[in-house]
C-alpha atoms as a PDB file:
ATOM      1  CA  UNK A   1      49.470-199.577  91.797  1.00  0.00           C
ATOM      2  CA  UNK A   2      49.706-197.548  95.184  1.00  0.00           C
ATOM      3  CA  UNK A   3      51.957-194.986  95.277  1.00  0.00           C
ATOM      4  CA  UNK A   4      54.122-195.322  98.644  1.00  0.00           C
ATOM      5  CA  UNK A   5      54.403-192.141 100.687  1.00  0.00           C
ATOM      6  CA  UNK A   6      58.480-190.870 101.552  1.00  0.00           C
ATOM      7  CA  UNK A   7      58.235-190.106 105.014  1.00  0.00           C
ATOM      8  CA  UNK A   8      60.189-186.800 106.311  1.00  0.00           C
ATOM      9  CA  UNK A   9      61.546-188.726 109.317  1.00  0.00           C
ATOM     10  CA  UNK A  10      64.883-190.038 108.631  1.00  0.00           C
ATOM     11  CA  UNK A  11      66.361-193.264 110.969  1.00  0.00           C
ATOM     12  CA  UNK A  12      66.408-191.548 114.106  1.00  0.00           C
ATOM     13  CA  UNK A  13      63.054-190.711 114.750  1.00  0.00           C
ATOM     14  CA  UNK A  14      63.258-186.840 113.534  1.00  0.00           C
ATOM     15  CA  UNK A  15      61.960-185.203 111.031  1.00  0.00           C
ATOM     16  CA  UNK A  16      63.780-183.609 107.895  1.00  0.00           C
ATOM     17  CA  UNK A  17      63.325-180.198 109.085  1.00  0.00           C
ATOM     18  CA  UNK A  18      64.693-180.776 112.606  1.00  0.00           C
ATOM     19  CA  UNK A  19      61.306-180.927 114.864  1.00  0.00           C
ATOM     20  CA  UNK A  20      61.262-183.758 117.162  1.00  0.00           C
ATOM     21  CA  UNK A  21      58.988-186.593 117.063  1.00  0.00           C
ATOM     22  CA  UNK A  22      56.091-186.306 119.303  1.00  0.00           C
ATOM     23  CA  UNK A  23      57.249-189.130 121.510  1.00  0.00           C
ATOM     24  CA  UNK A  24      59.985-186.998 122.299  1.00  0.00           C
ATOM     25  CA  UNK A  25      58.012-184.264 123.414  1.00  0.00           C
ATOM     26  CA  UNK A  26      56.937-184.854 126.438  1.00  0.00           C
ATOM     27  CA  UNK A  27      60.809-185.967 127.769  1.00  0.00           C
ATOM     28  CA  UNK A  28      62.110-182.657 126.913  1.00  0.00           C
ATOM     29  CA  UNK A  29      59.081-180.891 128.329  1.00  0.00           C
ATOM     30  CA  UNK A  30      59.609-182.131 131.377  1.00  0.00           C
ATOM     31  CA  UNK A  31      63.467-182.161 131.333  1.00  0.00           C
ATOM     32  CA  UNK A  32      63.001-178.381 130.478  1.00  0.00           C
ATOM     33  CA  UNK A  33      60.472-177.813 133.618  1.00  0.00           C
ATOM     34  CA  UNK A  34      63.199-179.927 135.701  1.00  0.00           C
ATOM     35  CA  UNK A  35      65.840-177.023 134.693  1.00  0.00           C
ATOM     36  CA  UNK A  36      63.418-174.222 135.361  1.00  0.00           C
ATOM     37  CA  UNK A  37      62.865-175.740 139.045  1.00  0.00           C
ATOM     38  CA  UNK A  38      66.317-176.465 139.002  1.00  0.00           C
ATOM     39  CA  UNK A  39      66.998-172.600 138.212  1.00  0.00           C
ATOM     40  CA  UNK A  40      64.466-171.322 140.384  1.00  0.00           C
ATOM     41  CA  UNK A  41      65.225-173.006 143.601  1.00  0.00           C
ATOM     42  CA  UNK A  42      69.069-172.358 143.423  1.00  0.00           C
ATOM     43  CA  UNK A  43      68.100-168.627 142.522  1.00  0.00           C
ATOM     44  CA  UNK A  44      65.775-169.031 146.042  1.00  0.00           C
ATOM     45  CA  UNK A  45      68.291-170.712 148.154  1.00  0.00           C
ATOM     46  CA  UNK A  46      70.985-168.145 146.877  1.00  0.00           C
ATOM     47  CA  UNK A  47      68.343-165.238 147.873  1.00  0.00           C
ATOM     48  CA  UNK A  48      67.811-166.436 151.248  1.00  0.00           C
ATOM     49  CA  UNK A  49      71.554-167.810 152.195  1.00  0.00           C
ATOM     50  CA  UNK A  50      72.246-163.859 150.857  1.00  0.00           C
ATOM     51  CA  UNK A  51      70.279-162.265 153.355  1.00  0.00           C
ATOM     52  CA  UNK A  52      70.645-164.796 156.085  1.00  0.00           C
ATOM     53  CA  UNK A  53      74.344-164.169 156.076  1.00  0.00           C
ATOM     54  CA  UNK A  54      74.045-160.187 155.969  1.00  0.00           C
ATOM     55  CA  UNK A  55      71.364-160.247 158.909  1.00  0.00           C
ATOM     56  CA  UNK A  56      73.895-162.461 161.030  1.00  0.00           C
ATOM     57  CA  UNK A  57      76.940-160.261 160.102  1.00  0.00           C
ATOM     58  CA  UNK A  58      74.527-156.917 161.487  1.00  0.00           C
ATOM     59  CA  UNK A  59      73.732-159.143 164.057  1.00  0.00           C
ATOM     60  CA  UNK A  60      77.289-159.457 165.517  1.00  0.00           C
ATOM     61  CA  UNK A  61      78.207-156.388 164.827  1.00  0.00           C
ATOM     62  CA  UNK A  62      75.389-154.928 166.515  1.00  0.00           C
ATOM     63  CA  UNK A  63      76.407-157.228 169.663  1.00  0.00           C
ATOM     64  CA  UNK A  64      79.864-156.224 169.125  1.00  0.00           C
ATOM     65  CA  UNK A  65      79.097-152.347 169.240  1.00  0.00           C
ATOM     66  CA  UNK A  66      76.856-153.008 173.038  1.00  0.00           C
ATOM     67  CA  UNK A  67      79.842-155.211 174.093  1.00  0.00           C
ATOM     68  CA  UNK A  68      80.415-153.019 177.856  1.00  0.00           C
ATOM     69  CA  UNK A  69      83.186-155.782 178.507  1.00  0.00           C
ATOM     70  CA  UNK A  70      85.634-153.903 175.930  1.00  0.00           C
ATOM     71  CA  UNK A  71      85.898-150.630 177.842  1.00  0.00           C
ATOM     72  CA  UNK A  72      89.059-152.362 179.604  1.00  0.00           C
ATOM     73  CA  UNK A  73      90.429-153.510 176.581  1.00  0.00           C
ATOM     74  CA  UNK A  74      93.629-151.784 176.206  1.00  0.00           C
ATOM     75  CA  UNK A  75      92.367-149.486 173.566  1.00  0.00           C
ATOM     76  CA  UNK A  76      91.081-146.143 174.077  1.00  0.00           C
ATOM     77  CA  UNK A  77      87.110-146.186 173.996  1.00  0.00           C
ATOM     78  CA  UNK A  78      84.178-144.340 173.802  1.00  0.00           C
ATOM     79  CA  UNK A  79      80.803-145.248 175.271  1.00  0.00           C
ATOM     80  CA  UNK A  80      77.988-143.902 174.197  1.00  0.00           C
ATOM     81  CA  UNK A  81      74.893-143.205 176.747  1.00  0.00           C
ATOM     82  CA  UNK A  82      71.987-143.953 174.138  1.00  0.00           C
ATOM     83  CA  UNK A  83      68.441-144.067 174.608  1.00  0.00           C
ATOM     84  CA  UNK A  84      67.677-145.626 170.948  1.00  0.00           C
ATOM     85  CA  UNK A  85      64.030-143.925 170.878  1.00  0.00           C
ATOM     86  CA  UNK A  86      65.850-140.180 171.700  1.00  0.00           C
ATOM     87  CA  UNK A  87      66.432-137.909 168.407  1.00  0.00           C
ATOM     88  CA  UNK A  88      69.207-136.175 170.322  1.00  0.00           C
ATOM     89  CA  UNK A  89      71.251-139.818 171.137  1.00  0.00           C
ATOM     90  CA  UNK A  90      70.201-140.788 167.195  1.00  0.00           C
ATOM     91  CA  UNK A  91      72.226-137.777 165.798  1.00  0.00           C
ATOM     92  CA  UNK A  92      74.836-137.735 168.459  1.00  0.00           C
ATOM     93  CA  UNK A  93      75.496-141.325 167.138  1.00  0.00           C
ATOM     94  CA  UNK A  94      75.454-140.220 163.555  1.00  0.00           C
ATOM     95  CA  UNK A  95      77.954-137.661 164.435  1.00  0.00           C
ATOM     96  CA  UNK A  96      80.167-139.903 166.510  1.00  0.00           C
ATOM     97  CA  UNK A  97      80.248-142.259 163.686  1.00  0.00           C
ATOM     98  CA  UNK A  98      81.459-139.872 161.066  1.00  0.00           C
ATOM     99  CA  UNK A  99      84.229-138.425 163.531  1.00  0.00           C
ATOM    100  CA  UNK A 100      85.464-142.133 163.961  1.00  0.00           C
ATOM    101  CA  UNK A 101      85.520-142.431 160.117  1.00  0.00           C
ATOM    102  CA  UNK A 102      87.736-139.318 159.812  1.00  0.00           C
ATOM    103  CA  UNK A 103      90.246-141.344 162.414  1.00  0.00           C
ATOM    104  CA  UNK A 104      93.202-142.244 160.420  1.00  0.00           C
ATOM    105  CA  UNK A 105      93.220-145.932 161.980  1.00  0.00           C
ATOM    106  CA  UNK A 106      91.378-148.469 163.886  1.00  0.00           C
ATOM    107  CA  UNK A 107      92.898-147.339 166.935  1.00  0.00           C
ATOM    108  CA  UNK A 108      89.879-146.440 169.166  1.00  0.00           C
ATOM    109  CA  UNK A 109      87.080-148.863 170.076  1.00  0.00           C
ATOM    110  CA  UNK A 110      83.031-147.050 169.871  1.00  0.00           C
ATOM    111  CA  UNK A 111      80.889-149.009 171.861  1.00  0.00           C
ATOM    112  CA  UNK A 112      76.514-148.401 173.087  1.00  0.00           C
ATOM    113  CA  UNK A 113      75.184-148.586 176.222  1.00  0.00           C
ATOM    114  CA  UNK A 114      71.637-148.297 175.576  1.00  0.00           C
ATOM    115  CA  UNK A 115      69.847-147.136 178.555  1.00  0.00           C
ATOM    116  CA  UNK A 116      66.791-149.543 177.816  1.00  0.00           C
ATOM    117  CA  UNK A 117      68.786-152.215 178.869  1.00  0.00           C
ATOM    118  CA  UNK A 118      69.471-153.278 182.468  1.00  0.00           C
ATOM    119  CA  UNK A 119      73.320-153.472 181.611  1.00  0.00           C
ATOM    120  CA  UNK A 120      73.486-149.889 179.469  1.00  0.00           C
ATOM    121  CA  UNK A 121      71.570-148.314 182.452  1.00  0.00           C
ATOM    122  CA  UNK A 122      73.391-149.848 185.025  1.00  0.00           C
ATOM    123  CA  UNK A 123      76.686-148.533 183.080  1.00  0.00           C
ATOM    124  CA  UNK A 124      75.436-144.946 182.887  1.00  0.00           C
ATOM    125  CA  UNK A 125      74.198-144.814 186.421  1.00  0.00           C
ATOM    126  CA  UNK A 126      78.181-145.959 186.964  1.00  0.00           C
ATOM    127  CA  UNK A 127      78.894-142.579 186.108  1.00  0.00           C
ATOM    128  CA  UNK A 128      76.295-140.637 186.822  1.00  0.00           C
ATOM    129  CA  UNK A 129      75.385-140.005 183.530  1.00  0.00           C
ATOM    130  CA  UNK A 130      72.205-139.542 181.415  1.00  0.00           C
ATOM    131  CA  UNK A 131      71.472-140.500 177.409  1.00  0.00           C
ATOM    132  CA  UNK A 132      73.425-138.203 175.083  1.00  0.00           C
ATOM    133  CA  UNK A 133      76.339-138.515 176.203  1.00  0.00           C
ATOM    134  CA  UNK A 134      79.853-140.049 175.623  1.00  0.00           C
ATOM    135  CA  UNK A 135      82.247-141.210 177.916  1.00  0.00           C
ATOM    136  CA  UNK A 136      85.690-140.958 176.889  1.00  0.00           C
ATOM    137  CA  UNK A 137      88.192-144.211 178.244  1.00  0.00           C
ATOM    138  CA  UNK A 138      92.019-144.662 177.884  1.00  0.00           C
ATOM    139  CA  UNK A 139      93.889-147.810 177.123  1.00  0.00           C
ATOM    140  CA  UNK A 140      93.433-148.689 180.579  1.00  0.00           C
ATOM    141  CA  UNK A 141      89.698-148.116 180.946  1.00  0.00           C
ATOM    142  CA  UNK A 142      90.330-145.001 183.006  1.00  0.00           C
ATOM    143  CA  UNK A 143      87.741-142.086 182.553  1.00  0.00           C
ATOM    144  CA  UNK A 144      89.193-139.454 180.732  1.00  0.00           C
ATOM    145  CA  UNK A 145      86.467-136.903 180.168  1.00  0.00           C
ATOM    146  CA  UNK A 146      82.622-136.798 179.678  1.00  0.00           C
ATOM    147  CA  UNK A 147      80.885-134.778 176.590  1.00  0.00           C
ATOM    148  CA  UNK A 148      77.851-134.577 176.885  1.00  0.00           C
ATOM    149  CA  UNK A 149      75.161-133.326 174.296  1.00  0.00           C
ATOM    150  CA  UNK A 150      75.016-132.487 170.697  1.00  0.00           C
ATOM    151  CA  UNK A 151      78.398-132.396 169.396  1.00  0.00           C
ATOM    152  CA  UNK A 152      79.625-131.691 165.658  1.00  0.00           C
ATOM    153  CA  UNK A 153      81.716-134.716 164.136  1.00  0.00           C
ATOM    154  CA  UNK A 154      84.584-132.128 163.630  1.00  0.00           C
ATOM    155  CA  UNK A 155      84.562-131.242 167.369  1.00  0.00           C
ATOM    156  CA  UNK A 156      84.396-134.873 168.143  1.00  0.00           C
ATOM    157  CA  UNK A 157      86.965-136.164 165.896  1.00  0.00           C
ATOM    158  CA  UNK A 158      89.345-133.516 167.999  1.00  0.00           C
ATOM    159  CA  UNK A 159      88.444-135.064 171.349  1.00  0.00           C
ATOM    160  CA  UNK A 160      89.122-138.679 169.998  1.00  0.00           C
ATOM    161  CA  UNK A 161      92.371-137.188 168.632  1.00  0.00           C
ATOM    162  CA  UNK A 162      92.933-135.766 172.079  1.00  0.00           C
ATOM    163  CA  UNK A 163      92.330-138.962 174.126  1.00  0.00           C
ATOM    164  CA  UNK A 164      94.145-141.455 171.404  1.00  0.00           C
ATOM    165  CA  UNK A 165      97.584-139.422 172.659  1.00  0.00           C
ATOM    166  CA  UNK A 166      97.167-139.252 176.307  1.00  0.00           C
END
C-alpha cells in the first residue's frame, strides 16, 4: 500500500507556513515593480514641478525688481544704477537690500536698472548717472536725491527713512 503524501498547501493555494505559491509569484513581482515605478515617477514629477515653480517665482520677481514702469507708482522708490558684472554695484545691492530689510514696512518700492540693458541705460543716461548708484523717488516719481557709491546699509536705511517722510 502507498502511503499518500499531506501536502502543506491548504485550499487556497498557500502553503502552511505562509509563502505563496509560485504561480503567484510572478503577479506580485510585477505588482511590486508597478508600485516602485509608481513611487519613483511621482517622487520625479514632484522634483521637477518643485523646482519649476521656484525658478518661475525668481523669475517674476526678478522681472518685478527691473520693472522701470513702477518709479511713478505712488510709492517712494529707489532705483538702482547696476552694472550686474561690477563688484562695487554687487555690494551696493547687498547693502541696499539689508537697509530695506531693516524698514519697518513695505512702504518703499527697490527696483534695477541694469545698465546692460537698452532700457536700464537709457534710464541712467535720464539722469545723468553712472552704475553704483541709487536714485532716490517720492510718491510722485519726483527725484529726491542721488547717492552715489559704496554706502553702508545703516547709512542707507537713514536716507530711505528720510525720503519715506518727505
Amino acid at each position: 500500500m502507498k502511503k499518500q503524501r499531506k501536502s502543506n498547501k491548504s485550499s487556497n493555494g498557500r502553503s502552511r507556513s505562509g509563502n505563496t505559491s509560485q504561480s503567484e509569484a510572478p503577479a506580485d513581482a510585477g505588482r511590486r515593480k508597478f508600485l516602485e515605478l509608481a513611487r519613483n515617477l511621482t517622487i520625479g514629477f514632484a522634483a521637477v514641478g518643485g523646482t519649476g515653480y521656484v525658478f518661475a517665482q525668481s523669475f517674476k520677481s526678478t522681472m518685478h525688481e527691473h520693472d522701470l514702469t513702477r518709479v511713478e507708482n505712488g510709492r517712494p522708490t529707489v532705483v538702482q544704477i547696476h552694472d550686474p558684472n561690477c563688484s562695487m554695484c554687487l555690494a551696493l545691492q547687498r547693502e541696499t537690500r539689508k537697509a530695506l530689510e531693516m524698514m519697518e514696512s513695505e512702504e518703499l518700492d527697490y527696483v534695477i536698472a541694469n545698465i546692460k540693458t537698452q532700457k536700464g541705460q537709457t534710464f541712467a543716461n535720464r539722469y545723468g548717472v553712472q552704475h553704483v548708484t541709487l536714485l532716490l523717488f517720492d510718491k510722485r516719481g519726483e527725484l529726491q536725491g542721488v547717492l552715489q557709491g559704496q554706502r553702508g546699509s545703516y547709512a542707507l536705511r537713514d536716507a530711505f527713512r528720510d525720503l519715506v517722510s518727505s
